[in-house]
PDB file of N, CA and C in Angstrom:
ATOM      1  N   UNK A   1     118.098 109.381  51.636  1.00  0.00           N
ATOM      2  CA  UNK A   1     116.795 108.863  52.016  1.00  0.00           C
ATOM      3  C   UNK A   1     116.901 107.408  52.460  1.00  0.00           C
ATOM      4  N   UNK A   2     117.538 106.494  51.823  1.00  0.00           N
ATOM      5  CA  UNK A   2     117.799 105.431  51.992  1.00  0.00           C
ATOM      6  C   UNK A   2     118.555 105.117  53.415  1.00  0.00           C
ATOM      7  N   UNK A   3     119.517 105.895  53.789  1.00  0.00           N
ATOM      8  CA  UNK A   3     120.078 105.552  55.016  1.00  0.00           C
ATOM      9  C   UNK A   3     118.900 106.159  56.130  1.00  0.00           C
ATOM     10  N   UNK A   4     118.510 106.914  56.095  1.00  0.00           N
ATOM     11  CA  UNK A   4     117.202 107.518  57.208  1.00  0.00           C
ATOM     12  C   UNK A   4     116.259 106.126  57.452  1.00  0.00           C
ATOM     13  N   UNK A   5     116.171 105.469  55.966  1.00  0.00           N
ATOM     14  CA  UNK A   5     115.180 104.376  56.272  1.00  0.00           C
ATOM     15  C   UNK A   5     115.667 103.323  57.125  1.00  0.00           C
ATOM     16  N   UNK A   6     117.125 103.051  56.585  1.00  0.00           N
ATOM     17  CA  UNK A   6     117.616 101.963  57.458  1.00  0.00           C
ATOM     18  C   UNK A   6     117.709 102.251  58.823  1.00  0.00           C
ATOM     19  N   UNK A   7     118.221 103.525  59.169  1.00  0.00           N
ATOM     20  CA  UNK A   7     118.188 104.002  60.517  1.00  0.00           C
ATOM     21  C   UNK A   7     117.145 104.003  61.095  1.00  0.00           C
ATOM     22  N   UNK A   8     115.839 104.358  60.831  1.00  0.00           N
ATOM     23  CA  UNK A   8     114.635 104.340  61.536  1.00  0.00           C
ATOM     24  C   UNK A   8     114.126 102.699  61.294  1.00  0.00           C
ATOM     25  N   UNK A   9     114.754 101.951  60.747  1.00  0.00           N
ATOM     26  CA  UNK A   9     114.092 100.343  60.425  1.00  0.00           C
ATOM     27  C   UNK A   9     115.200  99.576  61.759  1.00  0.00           C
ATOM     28  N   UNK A  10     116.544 100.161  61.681  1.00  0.00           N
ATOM     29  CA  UNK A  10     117.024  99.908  62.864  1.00  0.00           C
ATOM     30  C   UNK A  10     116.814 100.229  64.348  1.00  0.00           C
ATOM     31  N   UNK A  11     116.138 101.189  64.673  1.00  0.00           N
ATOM     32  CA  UNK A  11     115.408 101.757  65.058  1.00  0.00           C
ATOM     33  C   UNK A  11     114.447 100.655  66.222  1.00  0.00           C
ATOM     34  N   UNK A  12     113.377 101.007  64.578  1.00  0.00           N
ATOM     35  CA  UNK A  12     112.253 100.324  65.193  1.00  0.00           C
ATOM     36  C   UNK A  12     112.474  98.489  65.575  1.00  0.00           C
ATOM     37  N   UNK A  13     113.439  98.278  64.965  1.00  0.00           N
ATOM     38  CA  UNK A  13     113.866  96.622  65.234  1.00  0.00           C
ATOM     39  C   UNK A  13     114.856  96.688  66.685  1.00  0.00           C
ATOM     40  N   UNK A  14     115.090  97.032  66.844  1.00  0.00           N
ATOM     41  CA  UNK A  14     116.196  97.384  68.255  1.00  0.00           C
ATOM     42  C   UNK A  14     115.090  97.396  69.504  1.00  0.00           C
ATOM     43  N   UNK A  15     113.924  98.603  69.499  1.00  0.00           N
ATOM     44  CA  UNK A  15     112.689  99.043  70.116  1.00  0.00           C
ATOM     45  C   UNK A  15     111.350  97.685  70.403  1.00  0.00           C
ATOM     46  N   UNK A  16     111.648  96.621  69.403  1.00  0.00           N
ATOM     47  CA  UNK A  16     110.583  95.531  69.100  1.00  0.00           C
ATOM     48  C   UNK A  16     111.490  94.498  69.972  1.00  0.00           C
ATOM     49  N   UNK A  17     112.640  94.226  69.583  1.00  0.00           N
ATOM     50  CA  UNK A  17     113.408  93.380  70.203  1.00  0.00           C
ATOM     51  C   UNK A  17     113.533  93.661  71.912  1.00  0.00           C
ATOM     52  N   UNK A  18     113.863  94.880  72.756  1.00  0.00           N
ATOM     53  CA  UNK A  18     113.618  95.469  73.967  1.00  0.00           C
ATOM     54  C   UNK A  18     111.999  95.358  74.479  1.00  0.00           C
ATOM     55  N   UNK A  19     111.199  94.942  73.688  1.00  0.00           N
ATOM     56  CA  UNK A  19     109.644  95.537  73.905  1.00  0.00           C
ATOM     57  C   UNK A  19     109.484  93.329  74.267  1.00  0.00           C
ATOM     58  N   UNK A  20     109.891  92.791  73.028  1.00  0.00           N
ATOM     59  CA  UNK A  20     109.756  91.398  73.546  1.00  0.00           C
ATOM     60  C   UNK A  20     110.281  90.375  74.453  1.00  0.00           C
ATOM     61  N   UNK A  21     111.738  91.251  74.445  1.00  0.00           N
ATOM     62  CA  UNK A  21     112.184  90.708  75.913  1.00  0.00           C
ATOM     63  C   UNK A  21     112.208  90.836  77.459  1.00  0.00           C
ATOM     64  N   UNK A  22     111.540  92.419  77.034  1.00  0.00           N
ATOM     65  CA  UNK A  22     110.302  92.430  78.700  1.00  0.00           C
ATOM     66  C   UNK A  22     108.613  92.236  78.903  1.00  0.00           C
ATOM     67  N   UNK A  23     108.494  91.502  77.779  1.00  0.00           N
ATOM     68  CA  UNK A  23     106.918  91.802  77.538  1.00  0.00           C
ATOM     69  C   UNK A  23     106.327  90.630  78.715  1.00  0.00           C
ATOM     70  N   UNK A  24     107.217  89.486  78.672  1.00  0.00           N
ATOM     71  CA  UNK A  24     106.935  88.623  79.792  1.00  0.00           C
ATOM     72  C   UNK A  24     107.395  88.648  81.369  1.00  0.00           C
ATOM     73  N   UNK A  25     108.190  89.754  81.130  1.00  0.00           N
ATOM     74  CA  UNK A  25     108.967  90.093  82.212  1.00  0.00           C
ATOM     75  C   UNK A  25     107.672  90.284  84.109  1.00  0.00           C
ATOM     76  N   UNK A  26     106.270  90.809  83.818  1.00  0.00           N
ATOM     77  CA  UNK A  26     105.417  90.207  84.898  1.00  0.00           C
ATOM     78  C   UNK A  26     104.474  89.676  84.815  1.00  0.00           C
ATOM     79  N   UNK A  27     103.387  89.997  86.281  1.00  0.00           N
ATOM     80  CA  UNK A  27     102.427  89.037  85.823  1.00  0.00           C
ATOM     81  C   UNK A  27     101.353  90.004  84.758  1.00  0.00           C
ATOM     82  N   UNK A  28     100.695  89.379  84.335  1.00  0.00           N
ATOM     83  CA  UNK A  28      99.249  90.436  83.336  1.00  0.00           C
ATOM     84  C   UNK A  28      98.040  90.315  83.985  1.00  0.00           C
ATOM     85  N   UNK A  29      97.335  90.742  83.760  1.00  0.00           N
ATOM     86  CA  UNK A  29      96.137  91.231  84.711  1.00  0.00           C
ATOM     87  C   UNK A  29      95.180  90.663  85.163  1.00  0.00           C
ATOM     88  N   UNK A  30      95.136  89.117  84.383  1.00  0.00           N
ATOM     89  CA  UNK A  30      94.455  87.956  84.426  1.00  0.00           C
ATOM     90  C   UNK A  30      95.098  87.494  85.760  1.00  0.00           C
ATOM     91  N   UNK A  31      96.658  87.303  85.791  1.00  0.00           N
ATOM     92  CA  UNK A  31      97.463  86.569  86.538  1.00  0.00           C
ATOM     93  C   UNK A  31      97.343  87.134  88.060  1.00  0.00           C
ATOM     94  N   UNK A  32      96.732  88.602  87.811  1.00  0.00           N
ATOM     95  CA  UNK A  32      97.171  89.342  89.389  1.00  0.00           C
ATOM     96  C   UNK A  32      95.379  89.297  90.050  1.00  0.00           C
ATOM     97  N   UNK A  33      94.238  89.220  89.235  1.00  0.00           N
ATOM     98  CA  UNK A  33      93.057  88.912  89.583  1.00  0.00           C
ATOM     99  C   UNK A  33      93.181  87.514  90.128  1.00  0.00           C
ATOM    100  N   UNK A  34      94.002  86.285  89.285  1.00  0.00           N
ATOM    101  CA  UNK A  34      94.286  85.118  89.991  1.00  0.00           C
ATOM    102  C   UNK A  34      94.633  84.748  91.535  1.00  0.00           C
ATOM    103  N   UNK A  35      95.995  85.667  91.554  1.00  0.00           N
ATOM    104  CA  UNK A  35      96.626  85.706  92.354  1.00  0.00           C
ATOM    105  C   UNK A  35      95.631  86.381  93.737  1.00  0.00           C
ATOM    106  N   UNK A  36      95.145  87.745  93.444  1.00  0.00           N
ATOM    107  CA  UNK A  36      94.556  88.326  94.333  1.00  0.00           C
ATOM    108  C   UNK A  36      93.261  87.424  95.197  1.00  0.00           C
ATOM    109  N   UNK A  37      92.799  86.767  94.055  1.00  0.00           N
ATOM    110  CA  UNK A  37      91.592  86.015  94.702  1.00  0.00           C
ATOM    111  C   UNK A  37      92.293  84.830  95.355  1.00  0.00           C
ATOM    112  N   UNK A  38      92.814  84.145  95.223  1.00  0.00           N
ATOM    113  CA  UNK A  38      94.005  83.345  95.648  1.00  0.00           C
ATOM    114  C   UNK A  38      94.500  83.526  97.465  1.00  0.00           C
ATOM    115  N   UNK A  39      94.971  85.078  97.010  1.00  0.00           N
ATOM    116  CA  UNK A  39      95.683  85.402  98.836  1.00  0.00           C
ATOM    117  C   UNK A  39      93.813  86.186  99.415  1.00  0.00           C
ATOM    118  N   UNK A  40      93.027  85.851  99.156  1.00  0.00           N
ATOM    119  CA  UNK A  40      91.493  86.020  99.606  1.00  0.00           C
ATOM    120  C   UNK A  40      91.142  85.252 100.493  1.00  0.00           C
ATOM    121  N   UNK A  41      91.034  84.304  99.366  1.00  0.00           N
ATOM    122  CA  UNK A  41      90.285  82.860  99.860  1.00  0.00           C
ATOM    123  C   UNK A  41      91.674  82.371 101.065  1.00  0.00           C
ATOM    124  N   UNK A  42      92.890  82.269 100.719  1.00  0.00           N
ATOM    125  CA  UNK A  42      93.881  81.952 101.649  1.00  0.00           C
ATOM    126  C   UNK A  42      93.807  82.766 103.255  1.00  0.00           C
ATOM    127  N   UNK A  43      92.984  84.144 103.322  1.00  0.00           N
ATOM    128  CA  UNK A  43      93.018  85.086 104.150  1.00  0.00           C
ATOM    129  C   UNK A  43      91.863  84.272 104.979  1.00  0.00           C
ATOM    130  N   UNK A  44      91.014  83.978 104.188  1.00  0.00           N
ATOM    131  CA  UNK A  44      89.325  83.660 104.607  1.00  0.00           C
ATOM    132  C   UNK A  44      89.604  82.520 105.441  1.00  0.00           C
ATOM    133  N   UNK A  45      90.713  81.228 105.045  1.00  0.00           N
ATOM    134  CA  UNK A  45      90.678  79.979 105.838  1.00  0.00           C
ATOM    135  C   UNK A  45      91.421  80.211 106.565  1.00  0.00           C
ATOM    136  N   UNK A  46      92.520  81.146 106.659  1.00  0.00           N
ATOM    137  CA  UNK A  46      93.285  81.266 107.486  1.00  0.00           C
ATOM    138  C   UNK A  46      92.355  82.080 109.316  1.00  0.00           C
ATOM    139  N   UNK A  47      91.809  82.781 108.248  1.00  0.00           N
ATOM    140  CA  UNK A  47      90.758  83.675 109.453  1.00  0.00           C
ATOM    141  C   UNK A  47      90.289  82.894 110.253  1.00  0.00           C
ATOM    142  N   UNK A  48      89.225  81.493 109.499  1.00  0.00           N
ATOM    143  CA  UNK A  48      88.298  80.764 110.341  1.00  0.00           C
ATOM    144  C   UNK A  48      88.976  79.798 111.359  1.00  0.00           C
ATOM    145  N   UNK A  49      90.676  79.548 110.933  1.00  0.00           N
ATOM    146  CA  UNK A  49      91.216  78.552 112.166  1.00  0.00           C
ATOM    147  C   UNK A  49      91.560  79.192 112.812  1.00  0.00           C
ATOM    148  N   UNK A  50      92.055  80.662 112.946  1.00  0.00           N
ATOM    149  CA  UNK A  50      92.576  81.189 114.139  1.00  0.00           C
ATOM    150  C   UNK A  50      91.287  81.761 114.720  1.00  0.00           C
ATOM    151  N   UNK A  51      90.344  81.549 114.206  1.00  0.00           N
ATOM    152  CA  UNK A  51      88.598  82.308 115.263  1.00  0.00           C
ATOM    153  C   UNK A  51      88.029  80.707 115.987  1.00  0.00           C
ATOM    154  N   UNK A  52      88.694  79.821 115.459  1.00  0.00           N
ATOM    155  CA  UNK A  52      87.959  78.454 115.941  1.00  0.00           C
ATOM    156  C   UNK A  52      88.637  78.363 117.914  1.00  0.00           C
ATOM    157  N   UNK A  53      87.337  77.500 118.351  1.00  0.00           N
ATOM    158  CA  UNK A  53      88.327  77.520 119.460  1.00  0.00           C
ATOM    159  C   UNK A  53      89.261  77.198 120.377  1.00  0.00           C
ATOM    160  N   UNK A  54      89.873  75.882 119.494  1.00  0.00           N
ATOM    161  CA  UNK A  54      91.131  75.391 120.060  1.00  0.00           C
ATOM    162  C   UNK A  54      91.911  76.360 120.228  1.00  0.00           C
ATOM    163  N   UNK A  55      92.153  76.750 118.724  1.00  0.00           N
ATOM    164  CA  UNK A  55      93.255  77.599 118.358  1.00  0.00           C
ATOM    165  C   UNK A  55      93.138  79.149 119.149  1.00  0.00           C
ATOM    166  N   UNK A  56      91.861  79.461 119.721  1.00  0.00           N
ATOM    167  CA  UNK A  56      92.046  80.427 120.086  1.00  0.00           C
ATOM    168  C   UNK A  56      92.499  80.330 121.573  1.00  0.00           C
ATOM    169  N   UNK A  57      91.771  79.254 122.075  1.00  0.00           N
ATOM    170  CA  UNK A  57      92.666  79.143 123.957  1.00  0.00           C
ATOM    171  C   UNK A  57      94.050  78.685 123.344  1.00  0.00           C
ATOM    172  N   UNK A  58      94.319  77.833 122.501  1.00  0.00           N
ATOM    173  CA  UNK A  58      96.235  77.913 122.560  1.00  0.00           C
ATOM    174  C   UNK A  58      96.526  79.283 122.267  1.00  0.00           C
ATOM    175  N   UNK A  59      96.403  79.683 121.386  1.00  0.00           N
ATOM    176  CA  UNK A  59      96.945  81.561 121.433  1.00  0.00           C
ATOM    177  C   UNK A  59      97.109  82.311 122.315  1.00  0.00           C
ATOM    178  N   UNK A  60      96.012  82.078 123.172  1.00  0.00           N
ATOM    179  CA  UNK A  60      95.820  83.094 124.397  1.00  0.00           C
ATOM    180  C   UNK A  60      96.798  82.532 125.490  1.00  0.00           C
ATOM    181  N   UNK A  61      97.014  81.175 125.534  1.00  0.00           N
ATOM    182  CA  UNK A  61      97.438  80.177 126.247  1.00  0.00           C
ATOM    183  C   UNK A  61      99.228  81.044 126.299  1.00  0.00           C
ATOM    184  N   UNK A  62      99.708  81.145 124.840  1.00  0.00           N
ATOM    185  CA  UNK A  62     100.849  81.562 124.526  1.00  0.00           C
ATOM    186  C   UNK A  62     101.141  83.086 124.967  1.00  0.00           C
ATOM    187  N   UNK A  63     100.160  83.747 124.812  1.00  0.00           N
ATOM    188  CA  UNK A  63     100.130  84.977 124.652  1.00  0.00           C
ATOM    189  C   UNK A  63     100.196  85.022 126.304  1.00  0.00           C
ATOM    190  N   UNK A  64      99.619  84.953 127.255  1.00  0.00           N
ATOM    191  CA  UNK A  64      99.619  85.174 128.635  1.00  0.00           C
ATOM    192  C   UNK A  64     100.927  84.399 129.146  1.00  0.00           C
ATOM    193  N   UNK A  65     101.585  83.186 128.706  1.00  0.00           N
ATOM    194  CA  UNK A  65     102.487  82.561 129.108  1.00  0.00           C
ATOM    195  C   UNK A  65     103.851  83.449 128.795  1.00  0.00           C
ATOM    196  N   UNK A  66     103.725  84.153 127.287  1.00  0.00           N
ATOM    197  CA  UNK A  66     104.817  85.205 126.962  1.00  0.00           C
ATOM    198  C   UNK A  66     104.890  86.532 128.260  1.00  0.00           C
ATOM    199  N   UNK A  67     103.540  86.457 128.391  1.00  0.00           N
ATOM    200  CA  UNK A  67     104.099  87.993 129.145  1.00  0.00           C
ATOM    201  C   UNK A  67     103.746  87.724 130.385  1.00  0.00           C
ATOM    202  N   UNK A  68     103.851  86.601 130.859  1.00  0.00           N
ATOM    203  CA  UNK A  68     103.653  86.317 132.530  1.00  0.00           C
ATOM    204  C   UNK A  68     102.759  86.226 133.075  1.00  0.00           C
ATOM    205  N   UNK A  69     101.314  86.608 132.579  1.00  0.00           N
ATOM    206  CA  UNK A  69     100.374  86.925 132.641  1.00  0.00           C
ATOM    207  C   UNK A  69      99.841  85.247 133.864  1.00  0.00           C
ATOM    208  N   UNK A  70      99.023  85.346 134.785  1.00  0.00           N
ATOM    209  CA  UNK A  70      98.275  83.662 135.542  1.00  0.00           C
ATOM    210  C   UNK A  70      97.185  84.167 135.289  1.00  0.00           C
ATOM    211  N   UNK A  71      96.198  83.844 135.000  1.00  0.00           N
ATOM    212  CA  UNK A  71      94.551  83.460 134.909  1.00  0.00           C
ATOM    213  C   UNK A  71      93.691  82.362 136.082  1.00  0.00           C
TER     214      UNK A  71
END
């Protein structure tokens, strides 16, 4: 009886030790709501300079100059 205990106490200490050295291993769910709202708001400003309209005649500027395109 005694060795069953140690075996299952070894066991469960082997299983705790594997469980804490990946427990930090990503992000947690707080971190990925962070993150997500994060690449959002990054999407949102990124959106409004390429709709502004410098940036949009240089684009087009590039884009017709790539493919040969005269206007």
């Amino acid at each position: 009886m005694k060795s069953l205990l140690r075996s299952l106490a070894t066991i469960v200490r082997s299983r705790c030790a594997a469980v804490r050295s990946t427990a930090s291993a990503g992000m947690t769910t707080a971190e990925y709501a962070v993150g997500t709202l994060a690449a959002c708001a990054f999407a949102v400003v990124l959106m409004a300079v390429v709709r502004s309209g410098p940036v949009k005649a240089a684009l087009a500027k590039v884009i017709t100059s790539a493919l040969g395109l005269r206007s």
